[in-house]
Protein backbone atom coordinates (compact mmCIF):
# COMPACT_ATOMS: atom_id res chain seq x y z
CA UNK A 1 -5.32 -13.36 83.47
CA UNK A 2 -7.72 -11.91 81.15
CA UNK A 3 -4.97 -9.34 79.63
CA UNK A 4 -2.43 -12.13 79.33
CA UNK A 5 -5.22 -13.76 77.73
CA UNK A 6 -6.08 -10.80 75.30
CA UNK A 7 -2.20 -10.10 74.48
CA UNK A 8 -1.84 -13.85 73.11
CA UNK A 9 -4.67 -13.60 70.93
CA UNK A 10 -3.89 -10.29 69.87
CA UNK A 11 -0.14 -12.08 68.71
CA UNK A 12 -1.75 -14.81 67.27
CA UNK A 13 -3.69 -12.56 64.90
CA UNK A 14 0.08 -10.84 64.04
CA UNK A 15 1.42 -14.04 63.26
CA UNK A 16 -1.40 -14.81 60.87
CA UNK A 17 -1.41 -13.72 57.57
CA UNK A 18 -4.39 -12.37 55.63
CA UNK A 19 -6.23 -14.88 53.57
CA UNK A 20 -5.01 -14.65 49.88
CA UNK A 21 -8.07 -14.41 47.42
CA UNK A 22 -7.94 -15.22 44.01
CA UNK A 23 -10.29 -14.47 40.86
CA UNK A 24 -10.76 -17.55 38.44
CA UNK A 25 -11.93 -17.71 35.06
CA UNK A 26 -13.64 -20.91 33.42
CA UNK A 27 -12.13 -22.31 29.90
CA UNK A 28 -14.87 -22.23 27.29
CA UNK A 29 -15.27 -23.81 23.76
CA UNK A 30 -16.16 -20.88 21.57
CA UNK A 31 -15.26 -18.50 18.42
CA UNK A 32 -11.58 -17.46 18.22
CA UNK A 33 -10.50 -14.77 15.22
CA UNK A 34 -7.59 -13.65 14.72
CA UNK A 35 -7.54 -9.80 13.26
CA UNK A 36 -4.90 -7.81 12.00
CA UNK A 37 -5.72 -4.34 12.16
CA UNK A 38 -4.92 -1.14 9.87
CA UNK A 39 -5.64 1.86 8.40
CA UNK A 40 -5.21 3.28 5.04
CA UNK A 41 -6.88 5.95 2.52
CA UNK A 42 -10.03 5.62 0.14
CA UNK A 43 -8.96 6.07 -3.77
CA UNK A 44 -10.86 5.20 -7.06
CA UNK A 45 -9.66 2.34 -8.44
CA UNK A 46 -8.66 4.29 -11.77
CA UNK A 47 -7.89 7.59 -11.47
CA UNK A 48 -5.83 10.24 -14.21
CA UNK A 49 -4.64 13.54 -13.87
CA UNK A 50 -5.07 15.54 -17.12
CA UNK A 51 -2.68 18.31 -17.63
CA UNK A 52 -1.50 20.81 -20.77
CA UNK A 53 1.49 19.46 -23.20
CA UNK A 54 1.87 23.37 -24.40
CA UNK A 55 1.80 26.06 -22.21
CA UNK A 56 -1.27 29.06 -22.55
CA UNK A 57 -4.01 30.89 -21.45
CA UNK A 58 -7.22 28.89 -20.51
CA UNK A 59 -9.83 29.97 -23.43
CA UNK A 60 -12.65 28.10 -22.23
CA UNK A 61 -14.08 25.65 -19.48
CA UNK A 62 -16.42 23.06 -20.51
CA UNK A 63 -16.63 20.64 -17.41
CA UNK A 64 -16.77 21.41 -13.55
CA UNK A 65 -16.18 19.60 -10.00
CA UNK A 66 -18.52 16.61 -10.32
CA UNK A 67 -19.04 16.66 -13.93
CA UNK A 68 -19.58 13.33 -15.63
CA UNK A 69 -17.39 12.95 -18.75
CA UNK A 70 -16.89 10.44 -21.66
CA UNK A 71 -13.83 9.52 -23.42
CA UNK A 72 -12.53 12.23 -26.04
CA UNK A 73 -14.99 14.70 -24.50
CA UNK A 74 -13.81 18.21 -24.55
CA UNK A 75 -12.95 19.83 -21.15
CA UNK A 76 -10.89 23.06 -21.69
CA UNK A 77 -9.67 25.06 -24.97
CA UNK A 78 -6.21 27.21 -24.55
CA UNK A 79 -5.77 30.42 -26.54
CA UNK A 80 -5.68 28.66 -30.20
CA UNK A 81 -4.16 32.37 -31.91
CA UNK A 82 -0.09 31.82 -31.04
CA UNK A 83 -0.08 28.14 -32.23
CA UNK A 84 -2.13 28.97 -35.35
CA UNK A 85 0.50 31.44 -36.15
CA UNK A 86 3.56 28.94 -35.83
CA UNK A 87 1.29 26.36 -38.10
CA UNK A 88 0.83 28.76 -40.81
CA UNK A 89 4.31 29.73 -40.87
CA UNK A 90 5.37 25.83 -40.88
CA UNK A 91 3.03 25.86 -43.79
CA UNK A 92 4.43 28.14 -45.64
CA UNK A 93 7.89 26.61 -44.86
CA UNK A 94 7.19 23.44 -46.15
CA UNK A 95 6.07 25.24 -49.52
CA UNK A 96 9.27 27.06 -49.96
CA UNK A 97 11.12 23.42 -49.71
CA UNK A 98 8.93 22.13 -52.04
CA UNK A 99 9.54 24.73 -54.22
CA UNK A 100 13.24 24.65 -53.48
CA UNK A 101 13.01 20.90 -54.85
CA UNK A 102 11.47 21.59 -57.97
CA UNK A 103 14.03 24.43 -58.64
CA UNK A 104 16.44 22.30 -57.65
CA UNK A 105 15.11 19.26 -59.98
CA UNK A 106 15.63 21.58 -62.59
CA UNK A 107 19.07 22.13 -62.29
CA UNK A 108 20.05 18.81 -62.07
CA UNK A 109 18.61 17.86 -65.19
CA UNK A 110 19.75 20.98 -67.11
CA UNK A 111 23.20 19.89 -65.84
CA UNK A 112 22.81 16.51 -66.77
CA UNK A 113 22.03 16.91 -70.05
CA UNK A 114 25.31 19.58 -70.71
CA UNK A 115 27.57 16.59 -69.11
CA UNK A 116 26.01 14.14 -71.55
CA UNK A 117 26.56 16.48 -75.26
CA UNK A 118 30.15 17.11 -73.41
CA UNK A 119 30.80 13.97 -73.64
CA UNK A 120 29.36 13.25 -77.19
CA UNK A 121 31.82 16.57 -78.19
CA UNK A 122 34.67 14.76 -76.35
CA UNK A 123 34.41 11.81 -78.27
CA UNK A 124 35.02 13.42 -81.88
CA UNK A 125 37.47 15.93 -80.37
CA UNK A 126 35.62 19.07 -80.27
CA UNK A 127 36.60 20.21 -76.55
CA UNK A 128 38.80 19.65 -74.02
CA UNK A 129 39.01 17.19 -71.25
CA UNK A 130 39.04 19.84 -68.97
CA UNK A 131 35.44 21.29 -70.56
CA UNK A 132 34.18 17.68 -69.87
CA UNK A 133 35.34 17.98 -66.29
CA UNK A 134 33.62 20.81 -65.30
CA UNK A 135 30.44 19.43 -66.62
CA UNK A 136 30.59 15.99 -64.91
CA UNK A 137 31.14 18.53 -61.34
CA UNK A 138 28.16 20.79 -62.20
CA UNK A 139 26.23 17.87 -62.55
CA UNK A 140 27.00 16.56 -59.33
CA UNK A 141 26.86 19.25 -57.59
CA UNK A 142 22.91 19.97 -58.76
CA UNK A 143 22.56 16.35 -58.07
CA UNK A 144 23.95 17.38 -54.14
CA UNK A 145 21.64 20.23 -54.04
CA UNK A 146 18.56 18.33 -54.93
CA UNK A 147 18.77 15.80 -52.19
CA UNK A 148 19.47 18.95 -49.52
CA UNK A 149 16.00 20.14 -50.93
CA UNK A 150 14.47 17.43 -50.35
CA UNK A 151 15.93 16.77 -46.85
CA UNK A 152 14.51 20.32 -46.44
CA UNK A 153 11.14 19.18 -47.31
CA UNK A 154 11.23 16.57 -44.75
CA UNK A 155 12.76 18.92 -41.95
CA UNK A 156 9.82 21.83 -43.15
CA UNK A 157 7.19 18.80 -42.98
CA UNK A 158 8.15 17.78 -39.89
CA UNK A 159 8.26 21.02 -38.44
CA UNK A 160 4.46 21.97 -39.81
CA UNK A 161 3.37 18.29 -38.07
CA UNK A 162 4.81 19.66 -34.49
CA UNK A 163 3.09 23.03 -35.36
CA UNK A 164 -0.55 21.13 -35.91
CA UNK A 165 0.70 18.45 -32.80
CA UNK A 166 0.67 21.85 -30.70
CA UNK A 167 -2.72 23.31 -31.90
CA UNK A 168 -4.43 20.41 -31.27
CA UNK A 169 -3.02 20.46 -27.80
CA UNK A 170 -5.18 23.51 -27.21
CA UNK A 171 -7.75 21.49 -26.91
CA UNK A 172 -7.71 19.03 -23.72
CA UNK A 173 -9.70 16.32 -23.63
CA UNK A 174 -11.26 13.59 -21.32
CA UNK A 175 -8.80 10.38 -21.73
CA UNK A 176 -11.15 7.91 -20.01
CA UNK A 177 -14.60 8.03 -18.90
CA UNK A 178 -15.70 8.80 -15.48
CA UNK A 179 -16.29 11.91 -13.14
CA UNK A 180 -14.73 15.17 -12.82
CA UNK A 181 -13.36 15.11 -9.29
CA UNK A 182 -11.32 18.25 -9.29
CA UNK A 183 -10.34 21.28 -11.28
CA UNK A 184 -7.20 23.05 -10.79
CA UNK A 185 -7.33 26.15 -13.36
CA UNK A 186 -9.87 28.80 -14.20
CA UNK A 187 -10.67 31.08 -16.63
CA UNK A 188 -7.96 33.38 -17.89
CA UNK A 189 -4.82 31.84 -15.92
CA UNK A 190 -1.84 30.47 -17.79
CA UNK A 191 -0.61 27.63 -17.89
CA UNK A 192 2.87 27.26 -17.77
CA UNK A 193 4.04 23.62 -19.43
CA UNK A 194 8.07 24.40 -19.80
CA UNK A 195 9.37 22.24 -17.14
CA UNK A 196 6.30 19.41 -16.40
CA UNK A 197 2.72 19.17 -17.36
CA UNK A 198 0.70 20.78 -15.11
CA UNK A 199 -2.72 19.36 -14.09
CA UNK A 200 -5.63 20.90 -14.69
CA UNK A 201 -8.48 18.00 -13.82
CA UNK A 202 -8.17 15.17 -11.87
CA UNK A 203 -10.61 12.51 -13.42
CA UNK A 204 -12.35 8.84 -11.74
CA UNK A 205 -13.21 6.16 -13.67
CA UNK A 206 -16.01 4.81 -11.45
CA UNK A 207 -16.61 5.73 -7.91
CA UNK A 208 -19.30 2.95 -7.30
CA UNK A 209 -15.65 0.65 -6.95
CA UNK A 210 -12.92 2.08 -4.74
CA UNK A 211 -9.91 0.94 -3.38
CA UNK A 212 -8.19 1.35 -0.44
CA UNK A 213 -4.71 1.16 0.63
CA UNK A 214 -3.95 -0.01 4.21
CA UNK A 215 -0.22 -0.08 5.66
CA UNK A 216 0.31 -3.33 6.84
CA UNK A 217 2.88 -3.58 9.95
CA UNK A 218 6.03 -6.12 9.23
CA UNK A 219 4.74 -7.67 12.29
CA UNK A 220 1.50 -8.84 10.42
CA UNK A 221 1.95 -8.86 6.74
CA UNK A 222 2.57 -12.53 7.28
CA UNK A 223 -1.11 -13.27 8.38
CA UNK A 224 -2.22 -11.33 5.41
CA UNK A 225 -2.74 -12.73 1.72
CA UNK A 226 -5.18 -12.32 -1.28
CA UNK A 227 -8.91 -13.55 -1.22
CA UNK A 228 -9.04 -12.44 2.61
CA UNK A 229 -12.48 -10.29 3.81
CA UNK A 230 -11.59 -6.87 5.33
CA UNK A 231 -13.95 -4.87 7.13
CA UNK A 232 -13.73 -1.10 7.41
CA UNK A 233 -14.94 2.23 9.23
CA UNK A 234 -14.71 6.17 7.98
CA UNK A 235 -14.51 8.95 10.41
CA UNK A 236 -17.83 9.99 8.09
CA UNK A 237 -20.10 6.95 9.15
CA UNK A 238 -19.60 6.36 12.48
CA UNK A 239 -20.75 2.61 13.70
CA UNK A 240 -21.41 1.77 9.67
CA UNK A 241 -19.23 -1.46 9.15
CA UNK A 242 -18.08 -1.59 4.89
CA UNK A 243 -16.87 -4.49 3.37
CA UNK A 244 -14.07 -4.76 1.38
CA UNK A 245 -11.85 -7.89 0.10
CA UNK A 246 -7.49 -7.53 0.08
CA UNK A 247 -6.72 -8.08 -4.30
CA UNK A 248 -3.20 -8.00 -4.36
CA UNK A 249 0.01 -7.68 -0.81
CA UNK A 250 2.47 -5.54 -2.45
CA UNK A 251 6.12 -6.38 -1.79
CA UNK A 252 7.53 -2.97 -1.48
CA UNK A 253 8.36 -1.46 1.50
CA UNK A 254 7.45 1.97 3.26
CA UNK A 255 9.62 3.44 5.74
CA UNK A 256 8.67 5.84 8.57
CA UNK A 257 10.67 6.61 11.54
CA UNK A 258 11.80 2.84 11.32
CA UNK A 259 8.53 1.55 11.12
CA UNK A 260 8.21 -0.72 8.07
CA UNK A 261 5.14 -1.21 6.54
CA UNK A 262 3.54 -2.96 3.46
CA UNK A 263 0.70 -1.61 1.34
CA UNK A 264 -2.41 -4.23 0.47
CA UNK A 265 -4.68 -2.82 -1.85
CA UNK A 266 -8.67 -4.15 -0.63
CA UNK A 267 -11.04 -4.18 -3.28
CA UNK A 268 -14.20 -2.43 -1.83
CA UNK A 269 -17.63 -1.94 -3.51
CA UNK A 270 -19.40 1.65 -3.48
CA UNK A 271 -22.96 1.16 -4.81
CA UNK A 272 -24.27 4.28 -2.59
CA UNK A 273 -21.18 6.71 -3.65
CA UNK A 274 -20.74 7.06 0.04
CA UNK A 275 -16.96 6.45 0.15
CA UNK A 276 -15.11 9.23 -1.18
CA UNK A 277 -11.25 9.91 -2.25
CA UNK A 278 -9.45 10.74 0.37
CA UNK A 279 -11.13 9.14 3.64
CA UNK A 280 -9.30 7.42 6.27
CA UNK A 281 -10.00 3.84 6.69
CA UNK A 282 -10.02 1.78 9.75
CA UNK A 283 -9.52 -1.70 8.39
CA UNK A 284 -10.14 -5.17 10.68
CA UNK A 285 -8.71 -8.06 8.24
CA UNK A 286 -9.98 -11.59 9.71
CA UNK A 287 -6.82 -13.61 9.04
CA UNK A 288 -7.87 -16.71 10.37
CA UNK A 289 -10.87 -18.06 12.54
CA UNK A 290 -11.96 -21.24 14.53
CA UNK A 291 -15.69 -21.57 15.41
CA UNK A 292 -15.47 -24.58 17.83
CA UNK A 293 -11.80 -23.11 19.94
CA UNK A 294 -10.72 -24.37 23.72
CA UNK A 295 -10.63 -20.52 24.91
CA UNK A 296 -8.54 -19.51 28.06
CA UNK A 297 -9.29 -15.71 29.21
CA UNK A 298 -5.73 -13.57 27.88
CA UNK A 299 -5.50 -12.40 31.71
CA UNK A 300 -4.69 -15.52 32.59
CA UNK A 301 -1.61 -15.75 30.60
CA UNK A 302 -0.75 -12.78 31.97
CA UNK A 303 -1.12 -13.26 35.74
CA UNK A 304 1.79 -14.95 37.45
CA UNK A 305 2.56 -14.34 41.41
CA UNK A 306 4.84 -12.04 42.66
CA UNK A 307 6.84 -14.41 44.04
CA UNK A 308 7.28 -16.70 41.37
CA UNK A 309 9.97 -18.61 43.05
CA UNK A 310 7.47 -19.87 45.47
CA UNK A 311 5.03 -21.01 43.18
CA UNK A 312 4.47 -25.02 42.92
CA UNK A 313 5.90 -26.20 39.76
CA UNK A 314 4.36 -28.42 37.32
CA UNK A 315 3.73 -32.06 39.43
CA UNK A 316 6.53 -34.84 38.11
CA UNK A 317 3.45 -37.00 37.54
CA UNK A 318 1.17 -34.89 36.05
CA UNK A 319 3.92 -34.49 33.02
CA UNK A 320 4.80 -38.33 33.46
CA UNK A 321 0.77 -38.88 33.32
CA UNK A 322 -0.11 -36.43 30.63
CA UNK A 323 -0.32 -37.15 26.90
CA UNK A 324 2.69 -37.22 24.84
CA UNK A 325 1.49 -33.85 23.18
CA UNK A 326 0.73 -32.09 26.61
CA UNK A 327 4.68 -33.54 27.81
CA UNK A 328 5.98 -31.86 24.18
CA UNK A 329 4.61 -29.05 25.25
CA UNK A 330 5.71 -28.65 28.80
CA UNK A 331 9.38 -29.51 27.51
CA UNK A 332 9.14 -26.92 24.60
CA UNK A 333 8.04 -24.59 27.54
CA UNK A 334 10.50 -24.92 29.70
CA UNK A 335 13.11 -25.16 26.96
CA UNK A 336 11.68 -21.52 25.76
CA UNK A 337 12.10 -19.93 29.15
CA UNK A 338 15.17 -21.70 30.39
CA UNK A 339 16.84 -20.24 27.05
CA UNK A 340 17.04 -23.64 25.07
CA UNK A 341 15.47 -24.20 22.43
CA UNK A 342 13.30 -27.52 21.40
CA UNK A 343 14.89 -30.26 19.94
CA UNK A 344 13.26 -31.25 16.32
CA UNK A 345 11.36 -34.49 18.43
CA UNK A 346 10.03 -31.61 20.65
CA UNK A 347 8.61 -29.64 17.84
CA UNK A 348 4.75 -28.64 18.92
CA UNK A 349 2.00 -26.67 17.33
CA UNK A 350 1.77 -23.20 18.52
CA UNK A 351 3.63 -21.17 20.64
CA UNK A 352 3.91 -21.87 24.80
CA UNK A 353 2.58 -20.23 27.32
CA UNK A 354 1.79 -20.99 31.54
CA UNK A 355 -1.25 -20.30 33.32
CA UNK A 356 -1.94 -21.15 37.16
CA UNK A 357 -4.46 -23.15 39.04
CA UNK A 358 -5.55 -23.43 42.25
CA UNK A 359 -4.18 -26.36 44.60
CA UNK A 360 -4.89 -26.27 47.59
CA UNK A 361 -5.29 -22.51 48.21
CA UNK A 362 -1.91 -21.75 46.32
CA UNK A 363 -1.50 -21.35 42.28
CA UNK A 364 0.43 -23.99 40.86
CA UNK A 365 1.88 -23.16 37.11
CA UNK A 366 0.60 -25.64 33.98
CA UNK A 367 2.31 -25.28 30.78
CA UNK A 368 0.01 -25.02 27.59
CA UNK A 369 0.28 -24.39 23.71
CA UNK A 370 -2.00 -21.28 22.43
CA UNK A 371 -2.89 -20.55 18.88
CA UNK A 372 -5.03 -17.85 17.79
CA UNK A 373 -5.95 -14.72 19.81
CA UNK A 374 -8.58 -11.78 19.76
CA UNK A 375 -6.97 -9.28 22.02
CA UNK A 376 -9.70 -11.07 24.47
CA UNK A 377 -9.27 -14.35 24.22
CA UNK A 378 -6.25 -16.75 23.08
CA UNK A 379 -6.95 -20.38 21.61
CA UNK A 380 -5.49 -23.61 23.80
CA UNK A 381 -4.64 -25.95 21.58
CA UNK A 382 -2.83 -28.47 24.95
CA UNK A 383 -2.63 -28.47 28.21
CA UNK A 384 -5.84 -27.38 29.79
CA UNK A 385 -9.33 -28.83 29.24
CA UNK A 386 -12.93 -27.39 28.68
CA UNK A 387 -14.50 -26.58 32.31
CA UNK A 388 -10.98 -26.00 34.03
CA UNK A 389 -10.76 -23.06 36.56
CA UNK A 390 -7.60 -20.55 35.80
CA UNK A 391 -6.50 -17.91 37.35
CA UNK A 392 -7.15 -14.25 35.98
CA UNK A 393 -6.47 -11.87 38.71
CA UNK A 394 -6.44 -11.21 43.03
CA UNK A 395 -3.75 -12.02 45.12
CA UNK A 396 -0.26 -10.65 45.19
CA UNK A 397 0.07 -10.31 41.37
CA UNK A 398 0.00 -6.99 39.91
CA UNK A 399 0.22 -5.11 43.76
CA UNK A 400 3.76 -3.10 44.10
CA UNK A 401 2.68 -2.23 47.51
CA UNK A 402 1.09 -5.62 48.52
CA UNK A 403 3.33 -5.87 51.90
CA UNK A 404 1.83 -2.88 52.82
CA UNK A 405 -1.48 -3.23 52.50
CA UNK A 406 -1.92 -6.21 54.13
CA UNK A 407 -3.76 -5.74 57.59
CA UNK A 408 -0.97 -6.07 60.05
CA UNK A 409 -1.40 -5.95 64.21
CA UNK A 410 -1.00 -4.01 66.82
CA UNK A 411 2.91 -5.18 67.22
C-alpha cells in the first residue's frame, strides 16, 4: 500500500506543472528626454587656407605653427628676382609704345597737312587728281597707324600691370586675423602654382568659438531643428560634458554605403582653447523633454509570452468601461497589428504599443499610447495609470529552451 501510495504522488507531481514566476515593474511619474545621438568633427568657425597665385621658391618665413597673425600681416616672401625681371621688361615695353605713339602722332599730322595744300593745289589746277589721291590714303593710313600705337600702349600697360600683379604675389599675406594652425612649406622648396594654388598656411579666425559638424541619421533629422542644446564629449576629456547649441540643419544630403545622413552645424563656445580642429565629437541633442511623464519600464514593451495565442486578451468591458481616449487607442492598436490602419475618428496621440499584467497568475495584454523614450524608459500617454504593476521579465518569454528546463518527473 505504501508504494501504490508513493507511485500516485510521484504522478501527481508529473502532472503538475512548475509554478510560472514573473518579474513586475511599477509605472512612475518622472523625467522623460528624448535624445538623438551623433557624432561629428571639431572645426573653427572661420577658417582659410592661404596658398601662392605664382609659382617660386620660398625666400623667407615669417610666421610658424601657432603663430598669432593680423590682417595684411606678412607670412612668407617667394624669390622676388624672376618677377622683377618680367616687370622691368613690361616697363620698358610700355615705353617703346609710348614712343611708338608719338612717332606715330607725327606722321599723321605731317600727312595731314600734305592732304590739305593738295587740295588747295587741286583747286587752282596745279596737280592731278590722282596726286590728291595718294595724299588723302597717306593720311589715312598714318591716321590707322596711330590708333595701333596706341592700342599697343594699352596691350604694353596692361602687360607691365600683370608683371607688378605677379611681384606683389611674392609676398603672401595674412587675409584675416587669427592663428597660424598649420604650415605646409619650408624654406627653399618651390612652389609649383601652374595647375591650382597650393596651400602653404592654414589660418583660424578665433579658436575660443568652434563649430562642430554632426551627421544626423534620416531617421532623426526630424527631431532636430535650430535653437536646440547639444551636449558633447572628446576622446581628449574623458567624463568632461561641453555644451554646444545646433545654428543652422543643412538640407543636403551625405551618402555612405546607403546610409543617408544630414550635417547640423552646433555652435559651441571654447573659452579654455581646449577643443581643437580635428576632434571627434560625441554629440547627445535633447530634442524634446517632459519633467512630470507617466513612465512604463521599455522591457515591458518588449516582453510578450511565448505563447501569445494563449494570452487573455483585452476584457470586452474593460474597453467598453475605459475612456473614449483609452478605447481610441486600443482600436488604433489593434488596427496597427491586424494590418488596418485607423480610421481619421480613430486618430490618437502617439504611437501604440501592449504591455501585460498580471490576472490571476496569467499576463493579460493592455493596449497603451507611448510618446517619448530614453532608451530606458518610454512615456504613456493612455492606457495604464501611475502605481500599476507591468510585466518586465520571468516566465516563458525570452527562454528557447523553456520546455526543457522545466523540472519534469520521474515518468
Amino acid at each position: 500500500m505504501r508504494k501504490i501510495a508513493l507511485i500516485a504522488v510521484l504522478l501527481a507531481a508529473c502532472g503538475r506543472k512548475q509554478a510560472v514566476g514573473y518579474r513586475t515593474d511599477t509605472v512612475t511619474r518622472g523625467p522623460v528626454s528624448e535624445v538623438v545621438n551623433a557624432t561629428g568633427d571639431v572645426s573653427a568657425i572661420v577658417s582659410v587656407n592661404v596658398g601662392s597665385q605664382v609659382s617660386g621658391i620660398i625666400d623667407k618665413l615669417y610666421v610658424d605653427f601657432n603663430s598669432p597673425v593680423k590682417k595684411g600681416q606678412l607670412l612668407a616672401t617667394l624669390d622676388p628676382r624672376l618677377f622683377q625681371a618680367q616687370m622691368e621688361k613690361a616697363e620698358a615695353t610700355l615705353a617703346s609704345a609710348k614712343a611708338n605713339v608719338e612717332k606715330a602722332h607725327v606722321a599723321y599730322a605731317d600727312s595731314k597737312r600734305i592732304a590739305t595744300r593738295q587740295q588747295e593745289l587741286r583747286q587752282t589746277g596745279l596737280i592731278s587728281q590722282a596726286d590728291l589721291d595718294t595724299a588723302m590714303a597717306t593720311r589715312d593710313q598714318n591716321a590707322a597707324a596711330l590708333s595701333a600705337a596706341k592700342a599697343s600702349v594699352l596691350q604694353a600697360r596692361a602687360d607691365r600691370d600683370m608683371a607688378a600683379a605677379n611681384l606683389a604675389f611674392t609676398k603672401i599675406a595674412s587675409p584675416i586675423d587669427g592663428i597660424v594652425v598649420s604650415r605646409s612649406v619650408d624654406v627653399g622648396q618651390t612652389v609649383a602654382a601652374a595647375f591650382q594654388a597650393p596651400t602653404l598656411f592654414l589660418i583660424a579666425n578665433d579658436l575660443t568659438k568652434m563649430q562642430i559638424l554632426a551627421n544626423i541619421d534620416e531617421a532623426d533629422v526630424g527631431k532636430v531643428r535650430e535653437g536646440l542644446e547639444a551636449k558633447f564629449t572628446v576622446d581628449a576629456y574623458p567624463g568632461e560634458a561641453f555644451t554646444g547649441q545646433i545654428r543652422d540643419v543643412r538640407q543636403a544630403p551625405n551618402t555612405i554605403q546607403n546610409v543617408v545622413t544630414y550635417p547640423a552645424v552646433i555652435d559651441a563656445p571654447n573659452p579654455d582653447r581646449k577643443l581643437r580642429q580635428g576632434m571627434t565629437a560625441s554629440v547627445n541633442i535633447t530634442s524634446a523633454r517632459k519633467d512630470e511623464a507617466l513612465r512604463v519600464a521599455n522591457a515591458a514593451l518588449r516582453w510578450k509570452p511565448d505563447d501569445a495565442t494563449g494570452a487573455q486578451e483585452v476584457p470586452a468591458q474593460q474597453r467598453q468601461s475605459a475612456p473614449p481616449q483609452a478605447r481610441t487607442a486600443s482600436a488604433a492598436a489593434r488596427g496597427t497589428r491586424d494590418g488596418a490602419a485607423p480610421g481619421p475618428g480613430q486618430q490618437a496621440q502617439g504611437r501604440p504599443g501592449r504591455v501585460f499584467k498580471l490576472q490571476d497568475g496569467k499576463p493579460v495584454p493592455v493596449l497603451i499610447r507611448v510618446g517619448l523614450s530614453d532608451g530606458q524608459r518610454t512615456e504613456v500617454i493612455d492606457g495604464l495609470a501611475e502605481g500599476d504593476k507591468v510585466i518586465v521579465g520571468g516566465g516563458d518569454a525570452g527562454s528557447s529552451s523553456s520546455s526543457q528546463q522545466r523540472r519534469r518527473g520521474p515518468f
